[in-house]
N, C-alpha and C. Protein backbone atom coordinates (compact mmCIF):
# COMPACT_ATOMS: atom_id res chain seq x y z
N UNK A 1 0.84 -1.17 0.00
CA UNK A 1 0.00 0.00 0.00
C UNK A 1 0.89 1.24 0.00
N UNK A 2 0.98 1.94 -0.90
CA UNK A 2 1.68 3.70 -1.37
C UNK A 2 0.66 4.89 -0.46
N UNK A 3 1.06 5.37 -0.38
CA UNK A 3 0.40 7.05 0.21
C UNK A 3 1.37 7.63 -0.70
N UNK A 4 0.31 8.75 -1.08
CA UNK A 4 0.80 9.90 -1.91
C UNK A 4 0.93 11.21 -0.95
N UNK A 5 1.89 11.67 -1.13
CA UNK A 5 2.02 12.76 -0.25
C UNK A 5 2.11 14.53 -1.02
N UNK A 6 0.72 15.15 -1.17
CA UNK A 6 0.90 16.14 -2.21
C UNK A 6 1.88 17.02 -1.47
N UNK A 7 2.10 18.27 -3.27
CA UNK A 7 3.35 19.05 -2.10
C UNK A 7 2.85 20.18 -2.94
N UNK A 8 3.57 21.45 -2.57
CA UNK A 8 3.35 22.55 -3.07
C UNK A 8 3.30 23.03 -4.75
N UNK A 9 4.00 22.18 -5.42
CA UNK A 9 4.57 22.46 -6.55
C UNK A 9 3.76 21.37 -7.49
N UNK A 10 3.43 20.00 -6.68
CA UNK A 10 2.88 18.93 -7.41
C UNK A 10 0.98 19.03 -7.67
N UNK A 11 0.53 20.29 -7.18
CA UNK A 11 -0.82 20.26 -6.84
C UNK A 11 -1.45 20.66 -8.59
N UNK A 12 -0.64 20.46 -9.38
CA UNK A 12 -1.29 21.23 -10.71
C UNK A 12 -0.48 22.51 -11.20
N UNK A 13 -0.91 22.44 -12.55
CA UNK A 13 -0.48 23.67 -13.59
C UNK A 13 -0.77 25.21 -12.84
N UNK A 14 -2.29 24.70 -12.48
CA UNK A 14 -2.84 26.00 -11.57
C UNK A 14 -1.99 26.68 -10.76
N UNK A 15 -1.31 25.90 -10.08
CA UNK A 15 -0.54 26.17 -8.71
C UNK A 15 0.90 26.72 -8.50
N UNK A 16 1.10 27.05 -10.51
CA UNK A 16 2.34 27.35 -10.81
C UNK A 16 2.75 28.34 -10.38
N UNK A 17 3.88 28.93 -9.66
CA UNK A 17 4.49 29.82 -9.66
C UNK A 17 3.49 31.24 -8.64
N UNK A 18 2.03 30.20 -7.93
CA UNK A 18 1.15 31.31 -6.73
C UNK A 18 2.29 31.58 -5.44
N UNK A 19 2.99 31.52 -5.02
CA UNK A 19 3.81 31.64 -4.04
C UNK A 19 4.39 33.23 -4.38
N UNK A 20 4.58 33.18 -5.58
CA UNK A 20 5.44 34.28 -6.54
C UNK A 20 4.12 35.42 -6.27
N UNK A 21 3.29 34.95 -6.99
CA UNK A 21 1.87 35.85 -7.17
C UNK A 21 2.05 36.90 -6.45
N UNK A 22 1.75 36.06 -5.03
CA UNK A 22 1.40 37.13 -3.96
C UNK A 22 2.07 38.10 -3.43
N UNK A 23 3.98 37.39 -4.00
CA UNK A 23 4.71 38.82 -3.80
C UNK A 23 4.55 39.71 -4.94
N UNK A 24 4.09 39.14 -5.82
CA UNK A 24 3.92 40.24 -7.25
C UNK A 24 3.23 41.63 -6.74
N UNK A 25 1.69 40.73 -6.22
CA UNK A 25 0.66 41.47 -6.00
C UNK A 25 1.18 42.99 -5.21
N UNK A 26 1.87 42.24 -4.05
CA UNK A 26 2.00 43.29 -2.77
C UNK A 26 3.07 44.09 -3.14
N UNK A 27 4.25 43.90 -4.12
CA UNK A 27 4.65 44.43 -4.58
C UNK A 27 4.10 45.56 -5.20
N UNK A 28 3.44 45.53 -6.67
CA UNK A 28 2.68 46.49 -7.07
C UNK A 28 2.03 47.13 -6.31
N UNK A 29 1.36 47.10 -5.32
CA UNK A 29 0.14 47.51 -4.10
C UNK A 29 0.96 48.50 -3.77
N UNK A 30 2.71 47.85 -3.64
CA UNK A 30 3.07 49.29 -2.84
C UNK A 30 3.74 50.07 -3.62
N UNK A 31 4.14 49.59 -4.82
CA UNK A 31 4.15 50.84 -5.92
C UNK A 31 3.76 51.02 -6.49
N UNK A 32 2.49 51.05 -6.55
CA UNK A 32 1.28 52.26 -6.66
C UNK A 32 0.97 53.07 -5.36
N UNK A 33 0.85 52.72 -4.76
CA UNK A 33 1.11 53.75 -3.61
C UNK A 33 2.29 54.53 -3.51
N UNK A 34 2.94 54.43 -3.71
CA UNK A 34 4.35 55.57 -3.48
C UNK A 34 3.93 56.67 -4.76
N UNK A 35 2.93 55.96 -5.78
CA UNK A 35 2.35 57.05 -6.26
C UNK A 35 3.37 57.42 -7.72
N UNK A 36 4.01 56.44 -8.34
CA UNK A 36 4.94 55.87 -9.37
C UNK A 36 6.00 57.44 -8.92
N UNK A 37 6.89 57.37 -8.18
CA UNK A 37 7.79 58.41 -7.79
C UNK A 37 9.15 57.84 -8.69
N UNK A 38 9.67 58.57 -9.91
CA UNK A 38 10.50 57.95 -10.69
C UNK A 38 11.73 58.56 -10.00
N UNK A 39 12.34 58.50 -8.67
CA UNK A 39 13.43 58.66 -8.22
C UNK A 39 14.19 57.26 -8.31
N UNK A 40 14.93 57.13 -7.70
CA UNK A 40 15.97 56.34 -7.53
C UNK A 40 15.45 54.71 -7.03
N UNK A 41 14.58 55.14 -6.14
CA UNK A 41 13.99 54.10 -5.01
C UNK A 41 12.70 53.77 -6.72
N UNK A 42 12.01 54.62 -6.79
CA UNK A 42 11.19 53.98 -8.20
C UNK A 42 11.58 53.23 -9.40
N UNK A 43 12.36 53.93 -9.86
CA UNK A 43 13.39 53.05 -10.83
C UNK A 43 13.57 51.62 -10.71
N UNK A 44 14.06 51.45 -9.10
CA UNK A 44 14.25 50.38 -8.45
C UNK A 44 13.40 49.39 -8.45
N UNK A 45 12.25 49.80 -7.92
CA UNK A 45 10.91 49.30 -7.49
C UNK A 45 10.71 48.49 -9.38
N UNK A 46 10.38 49.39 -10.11
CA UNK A 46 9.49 48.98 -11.42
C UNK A 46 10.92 48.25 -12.05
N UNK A 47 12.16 47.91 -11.51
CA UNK A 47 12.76 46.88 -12.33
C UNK A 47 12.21 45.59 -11.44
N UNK A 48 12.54 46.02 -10.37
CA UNK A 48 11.56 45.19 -9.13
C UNK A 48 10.28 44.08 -9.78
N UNK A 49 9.72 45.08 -10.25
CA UNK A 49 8.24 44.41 -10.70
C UNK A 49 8.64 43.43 -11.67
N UNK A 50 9.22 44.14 -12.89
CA UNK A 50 9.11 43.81 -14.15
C UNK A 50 9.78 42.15 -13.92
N UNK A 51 11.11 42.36 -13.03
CA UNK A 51 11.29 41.04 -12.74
C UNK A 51 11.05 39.97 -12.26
N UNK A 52 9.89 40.59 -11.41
CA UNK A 52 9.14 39.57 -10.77
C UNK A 52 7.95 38.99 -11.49
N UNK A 53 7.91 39.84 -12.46
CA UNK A 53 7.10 39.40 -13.61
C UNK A 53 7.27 38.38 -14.54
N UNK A 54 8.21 37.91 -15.23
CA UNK A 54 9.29 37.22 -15.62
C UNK A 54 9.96 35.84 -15.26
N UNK A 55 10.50 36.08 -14.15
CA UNK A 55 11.71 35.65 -13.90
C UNK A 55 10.98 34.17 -13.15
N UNK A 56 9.73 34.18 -12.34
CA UNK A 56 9.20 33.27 -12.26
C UNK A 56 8.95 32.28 -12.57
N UNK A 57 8.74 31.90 -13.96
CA UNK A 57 8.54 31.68 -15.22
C UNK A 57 9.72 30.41 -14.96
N UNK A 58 11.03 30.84 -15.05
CA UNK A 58 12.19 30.16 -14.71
C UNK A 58 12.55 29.38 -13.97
N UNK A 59 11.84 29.49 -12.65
CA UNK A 59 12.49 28.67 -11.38
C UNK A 59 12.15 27.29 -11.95
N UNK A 60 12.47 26.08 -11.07
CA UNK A 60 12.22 24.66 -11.25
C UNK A 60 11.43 24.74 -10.42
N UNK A 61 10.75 23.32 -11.13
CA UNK A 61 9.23 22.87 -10.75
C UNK A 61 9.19 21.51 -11.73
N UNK A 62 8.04 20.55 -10.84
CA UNK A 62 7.88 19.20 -11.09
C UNK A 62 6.51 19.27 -12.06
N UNK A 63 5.57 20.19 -12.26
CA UNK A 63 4.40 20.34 -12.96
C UNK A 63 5.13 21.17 -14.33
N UNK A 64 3.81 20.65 -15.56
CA UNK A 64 4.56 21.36 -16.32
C UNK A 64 4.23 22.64 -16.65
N UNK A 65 4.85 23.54 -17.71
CA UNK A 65 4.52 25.13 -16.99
C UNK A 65 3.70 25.49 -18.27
N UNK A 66 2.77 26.38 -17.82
CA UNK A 66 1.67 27.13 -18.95
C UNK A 66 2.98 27.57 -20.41
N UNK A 67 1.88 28.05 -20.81
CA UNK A 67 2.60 28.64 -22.27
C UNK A 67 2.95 29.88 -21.97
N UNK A 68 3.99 30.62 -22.21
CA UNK A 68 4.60 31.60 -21.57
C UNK A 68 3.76 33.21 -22.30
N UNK A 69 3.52 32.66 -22.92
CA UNK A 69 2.80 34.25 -23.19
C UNK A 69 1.40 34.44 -22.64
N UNK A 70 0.68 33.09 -22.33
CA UNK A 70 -0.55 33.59 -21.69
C UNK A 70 -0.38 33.56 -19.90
N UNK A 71 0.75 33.08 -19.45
CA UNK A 71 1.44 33.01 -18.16
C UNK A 71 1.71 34.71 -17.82
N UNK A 72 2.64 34.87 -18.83
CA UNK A 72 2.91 36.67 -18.56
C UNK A 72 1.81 37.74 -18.67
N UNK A 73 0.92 36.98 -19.15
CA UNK A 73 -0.46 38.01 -20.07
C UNK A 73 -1.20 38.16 -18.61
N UNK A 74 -1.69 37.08 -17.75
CA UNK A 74 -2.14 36.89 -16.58
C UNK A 74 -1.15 37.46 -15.60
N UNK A 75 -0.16 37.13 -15.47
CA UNK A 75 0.68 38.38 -14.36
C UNK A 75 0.71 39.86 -14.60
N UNK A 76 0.69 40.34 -15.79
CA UNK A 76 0.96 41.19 -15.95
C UNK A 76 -0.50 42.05 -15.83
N UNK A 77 -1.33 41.29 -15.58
CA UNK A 77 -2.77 41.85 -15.25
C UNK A 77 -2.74 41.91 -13.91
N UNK A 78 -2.34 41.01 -13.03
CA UNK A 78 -2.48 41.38 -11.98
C UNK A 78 -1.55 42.35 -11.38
N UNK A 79 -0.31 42.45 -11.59
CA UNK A 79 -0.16 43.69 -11.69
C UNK A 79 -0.43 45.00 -12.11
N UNK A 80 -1.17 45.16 -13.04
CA UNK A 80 -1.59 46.40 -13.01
C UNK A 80 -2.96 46.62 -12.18
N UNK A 81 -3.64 45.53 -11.99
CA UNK A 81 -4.37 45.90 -10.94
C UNK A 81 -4.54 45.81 -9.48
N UNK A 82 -3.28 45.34 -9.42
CA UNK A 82 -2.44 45.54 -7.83
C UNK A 82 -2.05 47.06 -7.54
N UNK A 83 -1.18 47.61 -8.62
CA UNK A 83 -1.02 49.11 -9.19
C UNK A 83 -2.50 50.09 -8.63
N UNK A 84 -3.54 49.75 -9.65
CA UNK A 84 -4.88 50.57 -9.32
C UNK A 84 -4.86 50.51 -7.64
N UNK A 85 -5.19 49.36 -7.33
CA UNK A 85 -5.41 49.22 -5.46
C UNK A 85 -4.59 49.72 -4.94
N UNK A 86 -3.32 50.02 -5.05
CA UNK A 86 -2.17 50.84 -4.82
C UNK A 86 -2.70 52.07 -4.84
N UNK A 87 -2.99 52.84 -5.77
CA UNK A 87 -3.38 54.03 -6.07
C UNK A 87 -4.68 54.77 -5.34
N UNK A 88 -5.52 53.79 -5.54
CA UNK A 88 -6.72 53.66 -4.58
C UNK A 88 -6.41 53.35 -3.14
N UNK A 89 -5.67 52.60 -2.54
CA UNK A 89 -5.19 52.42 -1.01
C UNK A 89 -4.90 53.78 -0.65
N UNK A 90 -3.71 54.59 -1.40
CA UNK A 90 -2.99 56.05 -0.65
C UNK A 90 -4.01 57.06 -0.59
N UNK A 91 -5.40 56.55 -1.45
CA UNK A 91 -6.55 57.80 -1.84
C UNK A 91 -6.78 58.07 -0.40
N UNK A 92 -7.19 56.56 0.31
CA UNK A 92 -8.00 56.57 1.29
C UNK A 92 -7.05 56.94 2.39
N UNK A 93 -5.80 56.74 2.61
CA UNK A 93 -4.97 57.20 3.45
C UNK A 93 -5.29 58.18 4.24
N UNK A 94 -5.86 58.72 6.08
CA UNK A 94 -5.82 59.66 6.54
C UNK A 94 -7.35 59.97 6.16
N UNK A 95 -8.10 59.35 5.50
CA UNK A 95 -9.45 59.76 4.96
C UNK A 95 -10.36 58.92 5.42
N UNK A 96 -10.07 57.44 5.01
CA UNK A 96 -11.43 56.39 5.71
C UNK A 96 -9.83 55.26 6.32
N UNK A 97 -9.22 55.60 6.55
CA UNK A 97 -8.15 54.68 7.18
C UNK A 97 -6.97 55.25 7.88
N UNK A 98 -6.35 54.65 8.98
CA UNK A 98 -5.35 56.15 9.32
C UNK A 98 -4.30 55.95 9.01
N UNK A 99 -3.41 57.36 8.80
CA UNK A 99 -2.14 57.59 8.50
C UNK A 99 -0.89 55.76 8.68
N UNK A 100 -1.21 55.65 10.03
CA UNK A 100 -0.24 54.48 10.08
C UNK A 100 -0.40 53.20 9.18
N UNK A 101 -1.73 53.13 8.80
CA UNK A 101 -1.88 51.88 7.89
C UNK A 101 -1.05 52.30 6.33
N UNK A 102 -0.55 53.10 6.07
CA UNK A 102 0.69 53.22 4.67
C UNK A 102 1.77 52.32 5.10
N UNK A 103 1.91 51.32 5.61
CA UNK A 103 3.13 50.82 6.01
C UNK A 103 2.44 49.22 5.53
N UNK A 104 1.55 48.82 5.55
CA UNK A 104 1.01 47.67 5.58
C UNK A 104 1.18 47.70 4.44
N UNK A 105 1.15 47.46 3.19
CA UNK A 105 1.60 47.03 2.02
C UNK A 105 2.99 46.16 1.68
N UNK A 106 4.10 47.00 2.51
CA UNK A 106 5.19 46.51 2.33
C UNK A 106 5.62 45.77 3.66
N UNK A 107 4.34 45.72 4.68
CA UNK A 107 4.51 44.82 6.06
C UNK A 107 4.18 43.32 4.77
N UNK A 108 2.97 43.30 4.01
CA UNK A 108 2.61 42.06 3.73
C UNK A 108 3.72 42.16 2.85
N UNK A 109 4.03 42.86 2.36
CA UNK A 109 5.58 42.06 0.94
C UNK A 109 6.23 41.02 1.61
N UNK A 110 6.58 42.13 2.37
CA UNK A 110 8.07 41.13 3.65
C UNK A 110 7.40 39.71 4.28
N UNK A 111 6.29 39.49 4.42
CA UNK A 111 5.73 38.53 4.69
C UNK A 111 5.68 37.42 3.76
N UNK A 112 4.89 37.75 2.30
CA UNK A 112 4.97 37.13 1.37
C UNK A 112 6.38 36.90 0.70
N UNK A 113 7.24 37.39 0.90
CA UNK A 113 8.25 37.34 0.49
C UNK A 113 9.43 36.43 0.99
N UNK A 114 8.99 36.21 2.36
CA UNK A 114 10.27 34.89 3.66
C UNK A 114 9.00 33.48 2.90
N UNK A 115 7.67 33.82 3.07
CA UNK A 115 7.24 32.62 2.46
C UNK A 115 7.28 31.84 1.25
N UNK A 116 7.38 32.93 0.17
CA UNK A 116 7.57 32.69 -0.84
C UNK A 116 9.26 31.48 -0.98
N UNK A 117 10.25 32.34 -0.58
CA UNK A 117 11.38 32.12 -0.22
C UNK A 117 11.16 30.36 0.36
N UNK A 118 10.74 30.46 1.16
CA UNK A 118 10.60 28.98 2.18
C UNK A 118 10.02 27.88 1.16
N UNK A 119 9.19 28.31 0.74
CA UNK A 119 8.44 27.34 -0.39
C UNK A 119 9.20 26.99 -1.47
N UNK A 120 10.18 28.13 -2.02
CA UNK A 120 11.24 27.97 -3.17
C UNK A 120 12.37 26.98 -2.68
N UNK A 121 12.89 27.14 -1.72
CA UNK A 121 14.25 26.95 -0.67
C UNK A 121 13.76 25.41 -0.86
N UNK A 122 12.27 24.86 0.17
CA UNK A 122 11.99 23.65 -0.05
C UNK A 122 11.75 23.02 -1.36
N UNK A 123 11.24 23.73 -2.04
CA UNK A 123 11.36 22.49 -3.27
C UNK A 123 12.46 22.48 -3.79
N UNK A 124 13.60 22.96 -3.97
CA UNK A 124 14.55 22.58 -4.59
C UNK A 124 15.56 21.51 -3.45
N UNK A 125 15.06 21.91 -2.44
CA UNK A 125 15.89 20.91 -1.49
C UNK A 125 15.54 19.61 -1.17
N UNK A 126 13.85 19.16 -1.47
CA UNK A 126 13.60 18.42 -0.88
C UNK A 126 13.67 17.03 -1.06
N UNK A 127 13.72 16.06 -0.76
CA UNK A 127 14.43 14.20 -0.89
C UNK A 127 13.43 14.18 -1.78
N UNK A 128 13.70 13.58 -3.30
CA UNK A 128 12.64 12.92 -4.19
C UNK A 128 13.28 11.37 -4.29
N UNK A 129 12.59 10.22 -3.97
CA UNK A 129 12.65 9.26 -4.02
C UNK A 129 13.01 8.94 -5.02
N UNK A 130 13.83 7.70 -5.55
CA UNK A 130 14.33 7.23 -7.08
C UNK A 130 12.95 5.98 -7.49
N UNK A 131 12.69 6.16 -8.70
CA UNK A 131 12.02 5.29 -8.87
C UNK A 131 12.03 3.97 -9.26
């Protein structure tokens, strides 16, 4: 008798590269909120994005991966409407939410971002049995 033991990466096509997502998302969220400031720190940020846009695409994985142009077509939507909520979040700033909540955008990055990390870290590390 076998037990199958699902894992993060083995759950489906669907499941490709969501770990990534959510830093995409919170990413954009918070630059759109900074309100696209093309200083130094912006510049930064939107190579930031663009690569996180991308570069995903790349990592290893045991499922096989969408077709890359409708993969990027779908990220690149949610980024821009991570962007809008961005834009829309700083509206409300000090108005229907207070001043200190501008920090929560890039509280959840850093969050999504050690997880993301942990989930990457483990699948490339983890014991695959020989068959």
């Amino acid at each position: 008798m076998q037990t199958q033991v699902a894992h993060f990466d083995d759950a489906g096509s669907g499941a490709f590269a969501l770990d990534t997502t959510f830093v995409l998302f919170f990413l954009a969220v918070d630059f759109g909120q900074t309100s696209f400031s093309f200083g130094v720190d912006g510049i930064f940020s939107l190579a930031t994005l663009i690569m996180l846009m991308v570069l995903p695409y790349f990592l290893t994985s045991s499922v096989e991966k969408p077709e890359f142009g409708s993969w990027i077509f779908g990220r690149m939507m949610i980024a821009v409407l991570a962007v809008i909520l961005g834009v829309m979040f700083r509206q409300t700033l000090g108005v229907v939410l207070p001043e200190t909540f501008k920090f929560l955008p890039l509280t959840l990055l850093i969050v999504a971002g050690m997880i993301s990390c942990y989930i990457q870290f483990y699948g490339m590390m983890k014991f695959r049995l020989a068959r």
